[in-house]
Protein backbone atom coordinates (compact mmCIF):
# COMPACT_ATOMS: atom_id res chain seq x y z
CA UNK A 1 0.00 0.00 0.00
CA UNK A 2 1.14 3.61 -0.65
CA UNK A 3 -0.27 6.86 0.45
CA UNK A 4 -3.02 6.90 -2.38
CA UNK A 5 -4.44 3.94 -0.64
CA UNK A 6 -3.95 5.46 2.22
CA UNK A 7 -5.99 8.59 1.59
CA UNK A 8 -8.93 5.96 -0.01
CA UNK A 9 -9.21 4.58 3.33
CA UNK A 10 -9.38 7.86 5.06
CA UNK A 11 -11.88 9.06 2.46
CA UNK A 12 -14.15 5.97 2.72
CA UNK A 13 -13.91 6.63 6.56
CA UNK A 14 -15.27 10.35 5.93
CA UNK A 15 -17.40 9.55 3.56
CA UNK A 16 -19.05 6.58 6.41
CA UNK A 17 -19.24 9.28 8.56
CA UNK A 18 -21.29 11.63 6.01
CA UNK A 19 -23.64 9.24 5.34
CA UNK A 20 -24.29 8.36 9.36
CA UNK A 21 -25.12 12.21 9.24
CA UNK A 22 -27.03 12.46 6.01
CA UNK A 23 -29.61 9.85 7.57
CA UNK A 24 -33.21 10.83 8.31
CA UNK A 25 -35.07 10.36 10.80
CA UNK A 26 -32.28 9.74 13.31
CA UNK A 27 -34.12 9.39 16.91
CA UNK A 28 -32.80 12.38 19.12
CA UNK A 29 -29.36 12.81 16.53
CA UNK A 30 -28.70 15.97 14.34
CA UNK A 31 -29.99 15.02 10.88
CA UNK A 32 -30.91 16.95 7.70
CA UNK A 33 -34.19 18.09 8.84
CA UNK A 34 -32.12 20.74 11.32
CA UNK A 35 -31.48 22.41 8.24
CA UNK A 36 -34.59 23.93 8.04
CA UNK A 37 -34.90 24.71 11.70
CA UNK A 38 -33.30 28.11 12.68
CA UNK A 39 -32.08 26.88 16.42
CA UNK A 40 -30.28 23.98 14.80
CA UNK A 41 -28.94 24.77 11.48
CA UNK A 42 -25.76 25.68 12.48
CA UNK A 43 -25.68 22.13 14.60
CA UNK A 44 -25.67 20.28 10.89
CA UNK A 45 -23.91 22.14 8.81
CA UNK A 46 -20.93 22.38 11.27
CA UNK A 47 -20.88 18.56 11.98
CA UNK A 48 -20.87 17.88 7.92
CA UNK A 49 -17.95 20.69 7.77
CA UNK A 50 -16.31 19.34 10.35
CA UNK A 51 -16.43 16.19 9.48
CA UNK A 52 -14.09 16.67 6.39
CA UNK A 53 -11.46 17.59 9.16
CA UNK A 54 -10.72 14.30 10.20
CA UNK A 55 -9.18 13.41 6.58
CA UNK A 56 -5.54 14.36 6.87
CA UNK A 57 -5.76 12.50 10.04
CA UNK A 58 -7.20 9.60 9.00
CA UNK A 59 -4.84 9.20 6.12
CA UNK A 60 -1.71 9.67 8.72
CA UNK A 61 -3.39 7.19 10.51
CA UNK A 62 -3.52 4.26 8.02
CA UNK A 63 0.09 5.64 7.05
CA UNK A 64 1.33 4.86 10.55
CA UNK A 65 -0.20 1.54 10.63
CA UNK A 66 1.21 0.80 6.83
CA UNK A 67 4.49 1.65 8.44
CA UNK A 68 4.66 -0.46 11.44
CA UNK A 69 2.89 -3.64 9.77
CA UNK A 70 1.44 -5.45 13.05
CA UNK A 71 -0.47 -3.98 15.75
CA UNK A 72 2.20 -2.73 18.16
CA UNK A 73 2.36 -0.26 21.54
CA UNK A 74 4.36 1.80 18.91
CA UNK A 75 1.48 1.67 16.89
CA UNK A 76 -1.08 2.53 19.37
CA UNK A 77 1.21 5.36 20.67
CA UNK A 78 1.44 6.98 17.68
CA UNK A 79 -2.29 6.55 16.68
CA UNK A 80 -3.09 8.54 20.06
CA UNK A 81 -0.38 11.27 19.20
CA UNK A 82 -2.17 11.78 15.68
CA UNK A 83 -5.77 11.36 17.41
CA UNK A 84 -5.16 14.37 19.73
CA UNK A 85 -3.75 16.74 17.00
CA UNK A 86 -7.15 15.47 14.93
CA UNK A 87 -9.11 16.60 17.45
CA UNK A 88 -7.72 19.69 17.68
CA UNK A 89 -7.90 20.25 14.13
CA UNK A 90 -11.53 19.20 13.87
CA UNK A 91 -12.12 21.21 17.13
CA UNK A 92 -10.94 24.43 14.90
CA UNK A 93 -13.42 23.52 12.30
CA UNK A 94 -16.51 23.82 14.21
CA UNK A 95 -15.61 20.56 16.80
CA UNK A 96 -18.13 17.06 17.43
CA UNK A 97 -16.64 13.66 16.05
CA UNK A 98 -14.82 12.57 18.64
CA UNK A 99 -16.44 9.02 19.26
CA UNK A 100 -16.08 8.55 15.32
CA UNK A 101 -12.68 9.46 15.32
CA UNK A 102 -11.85 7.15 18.09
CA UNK A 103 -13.57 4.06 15.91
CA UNK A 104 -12.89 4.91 12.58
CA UNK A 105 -8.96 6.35 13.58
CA UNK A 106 -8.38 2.31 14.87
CA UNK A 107 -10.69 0.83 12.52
CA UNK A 108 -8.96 2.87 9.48
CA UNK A 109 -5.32 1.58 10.81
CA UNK A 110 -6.50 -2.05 10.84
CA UNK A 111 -7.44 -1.96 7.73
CA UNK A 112 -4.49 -0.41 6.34
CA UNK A 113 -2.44 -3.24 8.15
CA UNK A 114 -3.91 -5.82 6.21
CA UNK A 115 -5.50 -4.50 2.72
CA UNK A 116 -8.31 -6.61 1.39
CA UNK A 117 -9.53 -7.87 5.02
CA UNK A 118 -13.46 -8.34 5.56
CA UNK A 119 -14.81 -6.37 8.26
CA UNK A 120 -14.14 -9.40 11.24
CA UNK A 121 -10.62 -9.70 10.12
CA UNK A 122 -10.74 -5.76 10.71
CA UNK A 123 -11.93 -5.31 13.60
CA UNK A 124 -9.67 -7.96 15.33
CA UNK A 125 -7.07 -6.20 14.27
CA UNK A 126 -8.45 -2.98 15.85
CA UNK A 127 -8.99 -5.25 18.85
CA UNK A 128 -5.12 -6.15 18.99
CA UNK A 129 -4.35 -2.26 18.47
CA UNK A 130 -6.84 -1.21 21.28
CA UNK A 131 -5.37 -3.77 23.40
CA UNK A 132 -2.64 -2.12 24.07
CA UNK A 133 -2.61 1.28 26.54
CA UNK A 134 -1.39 4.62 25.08
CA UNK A 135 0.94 5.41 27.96
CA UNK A 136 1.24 9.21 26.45
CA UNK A 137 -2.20 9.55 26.40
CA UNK A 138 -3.48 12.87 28.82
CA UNK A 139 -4.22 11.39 32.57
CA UNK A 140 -7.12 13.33 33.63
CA UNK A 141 -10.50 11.25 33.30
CA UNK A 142 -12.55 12.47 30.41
CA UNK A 143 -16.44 12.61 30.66
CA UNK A 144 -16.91 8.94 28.89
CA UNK A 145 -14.35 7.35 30.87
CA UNK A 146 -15.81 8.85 34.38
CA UNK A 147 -19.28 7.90 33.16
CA UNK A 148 -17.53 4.00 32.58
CA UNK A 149 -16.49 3.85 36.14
CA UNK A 150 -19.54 4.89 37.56
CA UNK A 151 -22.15 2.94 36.10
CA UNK A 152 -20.14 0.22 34.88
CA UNK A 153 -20.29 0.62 31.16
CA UNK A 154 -17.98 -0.50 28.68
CA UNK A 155 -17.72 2.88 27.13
CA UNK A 156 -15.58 3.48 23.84
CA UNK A 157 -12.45 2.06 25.02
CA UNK A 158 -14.19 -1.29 26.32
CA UNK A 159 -16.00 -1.32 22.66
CA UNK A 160 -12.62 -1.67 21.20
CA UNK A 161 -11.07 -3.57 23.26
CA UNK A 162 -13.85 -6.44 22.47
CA UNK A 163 -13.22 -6.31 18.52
CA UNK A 164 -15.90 -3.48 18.22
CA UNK A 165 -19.29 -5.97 18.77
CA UNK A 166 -21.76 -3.23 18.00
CA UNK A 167 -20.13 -2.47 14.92
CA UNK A 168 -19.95 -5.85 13.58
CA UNK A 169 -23.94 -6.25 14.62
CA UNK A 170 -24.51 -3.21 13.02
CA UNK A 171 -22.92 -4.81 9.56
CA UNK A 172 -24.90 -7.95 10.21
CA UNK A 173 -28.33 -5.57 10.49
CA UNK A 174 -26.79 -3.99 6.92
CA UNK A 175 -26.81 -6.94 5.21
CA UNK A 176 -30.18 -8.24 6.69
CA UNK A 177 -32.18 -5.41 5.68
CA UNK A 178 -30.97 -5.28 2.49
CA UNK A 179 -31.74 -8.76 1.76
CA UNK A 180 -35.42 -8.64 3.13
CA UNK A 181 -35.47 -5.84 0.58
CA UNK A 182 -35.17 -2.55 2.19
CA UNK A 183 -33.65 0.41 0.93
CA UNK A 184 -30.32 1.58 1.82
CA UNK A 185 -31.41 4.42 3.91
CA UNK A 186 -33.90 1.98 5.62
CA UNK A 187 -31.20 -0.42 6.20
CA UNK A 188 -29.00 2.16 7.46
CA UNK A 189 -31.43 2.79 9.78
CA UNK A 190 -31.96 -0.48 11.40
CA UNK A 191 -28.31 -1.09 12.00
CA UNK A 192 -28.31 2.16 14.05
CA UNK A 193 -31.23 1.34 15.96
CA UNK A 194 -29.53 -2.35 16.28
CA UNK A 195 -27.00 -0.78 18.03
CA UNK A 196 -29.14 1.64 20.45
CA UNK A 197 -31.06 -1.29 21.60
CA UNK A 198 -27.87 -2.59 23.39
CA UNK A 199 -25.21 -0.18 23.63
CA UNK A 200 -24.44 0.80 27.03
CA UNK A 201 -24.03 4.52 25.33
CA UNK A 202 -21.95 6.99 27.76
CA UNK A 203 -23.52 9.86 26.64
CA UNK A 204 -27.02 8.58 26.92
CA UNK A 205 -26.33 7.59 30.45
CA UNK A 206 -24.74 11.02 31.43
CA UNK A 207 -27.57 12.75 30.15
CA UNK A 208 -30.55 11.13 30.99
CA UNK A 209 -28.81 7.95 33.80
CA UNK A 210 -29.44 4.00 33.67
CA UNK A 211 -33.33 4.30 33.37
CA UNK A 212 -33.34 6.80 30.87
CA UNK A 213 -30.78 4.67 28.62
CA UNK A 214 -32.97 2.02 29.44
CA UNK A 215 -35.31 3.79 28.15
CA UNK A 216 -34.05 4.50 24.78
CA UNK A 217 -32.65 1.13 24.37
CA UNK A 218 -36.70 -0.45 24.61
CA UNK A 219 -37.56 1.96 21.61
CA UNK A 220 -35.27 1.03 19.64
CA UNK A 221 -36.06 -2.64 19.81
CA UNK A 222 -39.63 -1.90 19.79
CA UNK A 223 -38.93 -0.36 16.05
CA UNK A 224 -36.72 -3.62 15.18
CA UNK A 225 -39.11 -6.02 16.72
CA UNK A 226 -42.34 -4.30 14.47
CA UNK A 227 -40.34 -4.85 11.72
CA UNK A 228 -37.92 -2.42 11.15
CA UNK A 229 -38.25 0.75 9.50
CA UNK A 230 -39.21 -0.97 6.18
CA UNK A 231 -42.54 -1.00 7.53
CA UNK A 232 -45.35 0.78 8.39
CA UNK A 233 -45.48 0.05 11.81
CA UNK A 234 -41.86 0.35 12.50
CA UNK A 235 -41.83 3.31 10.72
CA UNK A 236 -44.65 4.40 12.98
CA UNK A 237 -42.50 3.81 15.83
CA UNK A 238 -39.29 5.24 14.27
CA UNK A 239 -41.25 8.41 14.24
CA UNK A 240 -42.40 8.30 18.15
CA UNK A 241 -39.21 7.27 19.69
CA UNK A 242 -37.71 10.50 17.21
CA UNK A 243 -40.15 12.79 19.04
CA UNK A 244 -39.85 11.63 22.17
CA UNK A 245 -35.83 11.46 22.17
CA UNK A 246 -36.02 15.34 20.73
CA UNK A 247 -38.13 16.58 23.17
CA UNK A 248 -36.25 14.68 25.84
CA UNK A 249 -32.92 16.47 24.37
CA UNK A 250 -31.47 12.94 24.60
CA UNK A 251 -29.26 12.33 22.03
CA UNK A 252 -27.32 8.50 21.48
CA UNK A 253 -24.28 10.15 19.89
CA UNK A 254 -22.54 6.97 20.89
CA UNK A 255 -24.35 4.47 18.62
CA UNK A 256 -23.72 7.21 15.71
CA UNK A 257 -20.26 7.15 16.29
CA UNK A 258 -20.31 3.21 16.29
CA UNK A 259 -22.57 3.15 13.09
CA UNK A 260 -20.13 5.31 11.36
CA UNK A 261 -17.75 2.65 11.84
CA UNK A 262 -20.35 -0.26 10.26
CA UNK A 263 -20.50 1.74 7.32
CA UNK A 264 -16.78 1.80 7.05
CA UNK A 265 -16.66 -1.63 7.06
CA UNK A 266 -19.15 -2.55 4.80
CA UNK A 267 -17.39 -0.09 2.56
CA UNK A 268 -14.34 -1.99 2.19
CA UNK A 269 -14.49 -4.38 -0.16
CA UNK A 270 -14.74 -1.30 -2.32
CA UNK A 271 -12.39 0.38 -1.15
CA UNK A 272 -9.71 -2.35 -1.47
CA UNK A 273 -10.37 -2.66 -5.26
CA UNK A 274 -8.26 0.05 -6.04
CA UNK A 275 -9.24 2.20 -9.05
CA UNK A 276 -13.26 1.60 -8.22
CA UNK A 277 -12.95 3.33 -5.02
């Protein structure tokens, strides 16, 4: 691999991350309907602005990983030197992301370590990366982490370190929906609320606490289990657990980070073609 590949990988990552965001109706997430609302345009339009930040980063990232060739400390160091100055950069464009650039920085670097991979041979790789502990990384407790050791929750880190399960359900709902005939957006769709049924989302639980993810978690299987937004009833349901979420102000911005990371997967076969992507 070479650095165009490198940038294809970072651009597919992006691009995952774009089309997370470019989903509609997205139960208590920022979606293209704030475009039209006054209060929340700026919400949108920053998040798809900001999102194009995270390419030179990216790239760097699946650089590194060419570099190094196996899933190393080195490795992981130097992903968490590039992550911070990502953040930073993305920060200076308008800021959100960081969840997605957590997944799709590890998830980009083990796919650059072994080109072609499906998505499980992927994200064991990100498992072996995550395994290891970034012994630069900042010391002071961030909100995710001090939401993990309260409650218990796996959190971002934990997701990793178990091969990124959510994600790889998420893929699994992809493929499912499509094959019982839904569209892509309506697929889409159902692997997100696949992964709000069961993630143990840190921001959900700061917000809102155990019941209220609890909460959240029941409509999103009550969608899946009438259905799925394919049809009319689960539709029905999408649009009830969206108005209740919004005028809860809870938002799952966990399980959009994680689907983000689905969609990069399911893009690589793609991606690794070479002159397609």
């Amino acid at each position: 691999m070479g650095s165009r590949e490198d940038e294809a990988l970072a651009r597919a990552a992006v691009t995952a991350l774009t089309g997370q965001l470019a989903l509609t109706p997205k139960p208590g997430l920022p979606d293209p309907r704030d475009l039209g609302a006054r209060v929340t345009r700026r919400d949108h339009h920053t998040l798809r602005w900001s999102a194009k930040a995270l390419t030179p980063g990216l790239t760097a990232m699946a650089a590194a990983a060419r570099r190094t060739g196996e899933p190393t400390p080195r490795l992981r160091a130097e992903l968490g030197a590039i992550g911070r100055c990502t953040e930073h950069s993305v920060a200076l464009a308008g800021g959100g992301h960081r969840g997605a650039l957590w997944a799709l920085g590890l998830l980009v670097a083990a796919a650059a370590l072994q080109p072609r991979a499906g998505a499980a041979e992927v994200a064991a790789l990100a498992k072996k990366i995550a395994a290891h502990q970034d012994r630069r990384a900042p010391r002071r407790p961030s909100r995710g982490s001090s939401v993990s050791a309260k409650y218990g929750a796996a959190g971002a880190r934990g997701e990793a370190r178990a091969g990124f399960p959510h994600v790889r359900r998420a893929v699994d709902a992809l493929t499912a929906a499509r094959a019982a005939g839904a569209t892509e957006a309506q697929a889409r769709l159902d692997a997100l609320l696949t992964v709000m049924s069961t993630l143990q989302d840190t921001e959900l639980l700061y917000t809102a606490g155990p019941m209220g993810l609890r909460h959240v978690q029941a409509g999103a299987r009550e969608v899946l289990e009438a259905g799925g937004t394919a049809t009319r009833a689960g539709a029905t349901a999408l649009a009830a657990l969206d108005a209740d979420l919004h005028a809860r102000a809870w938002s799952p911005r966990g399980s959009a980070g994680l689907l983000a990371g689905a969609l990069f997967l399911d893009s690589l076969p793609v991606v690794a073609g070479g002159p397609a992507a």
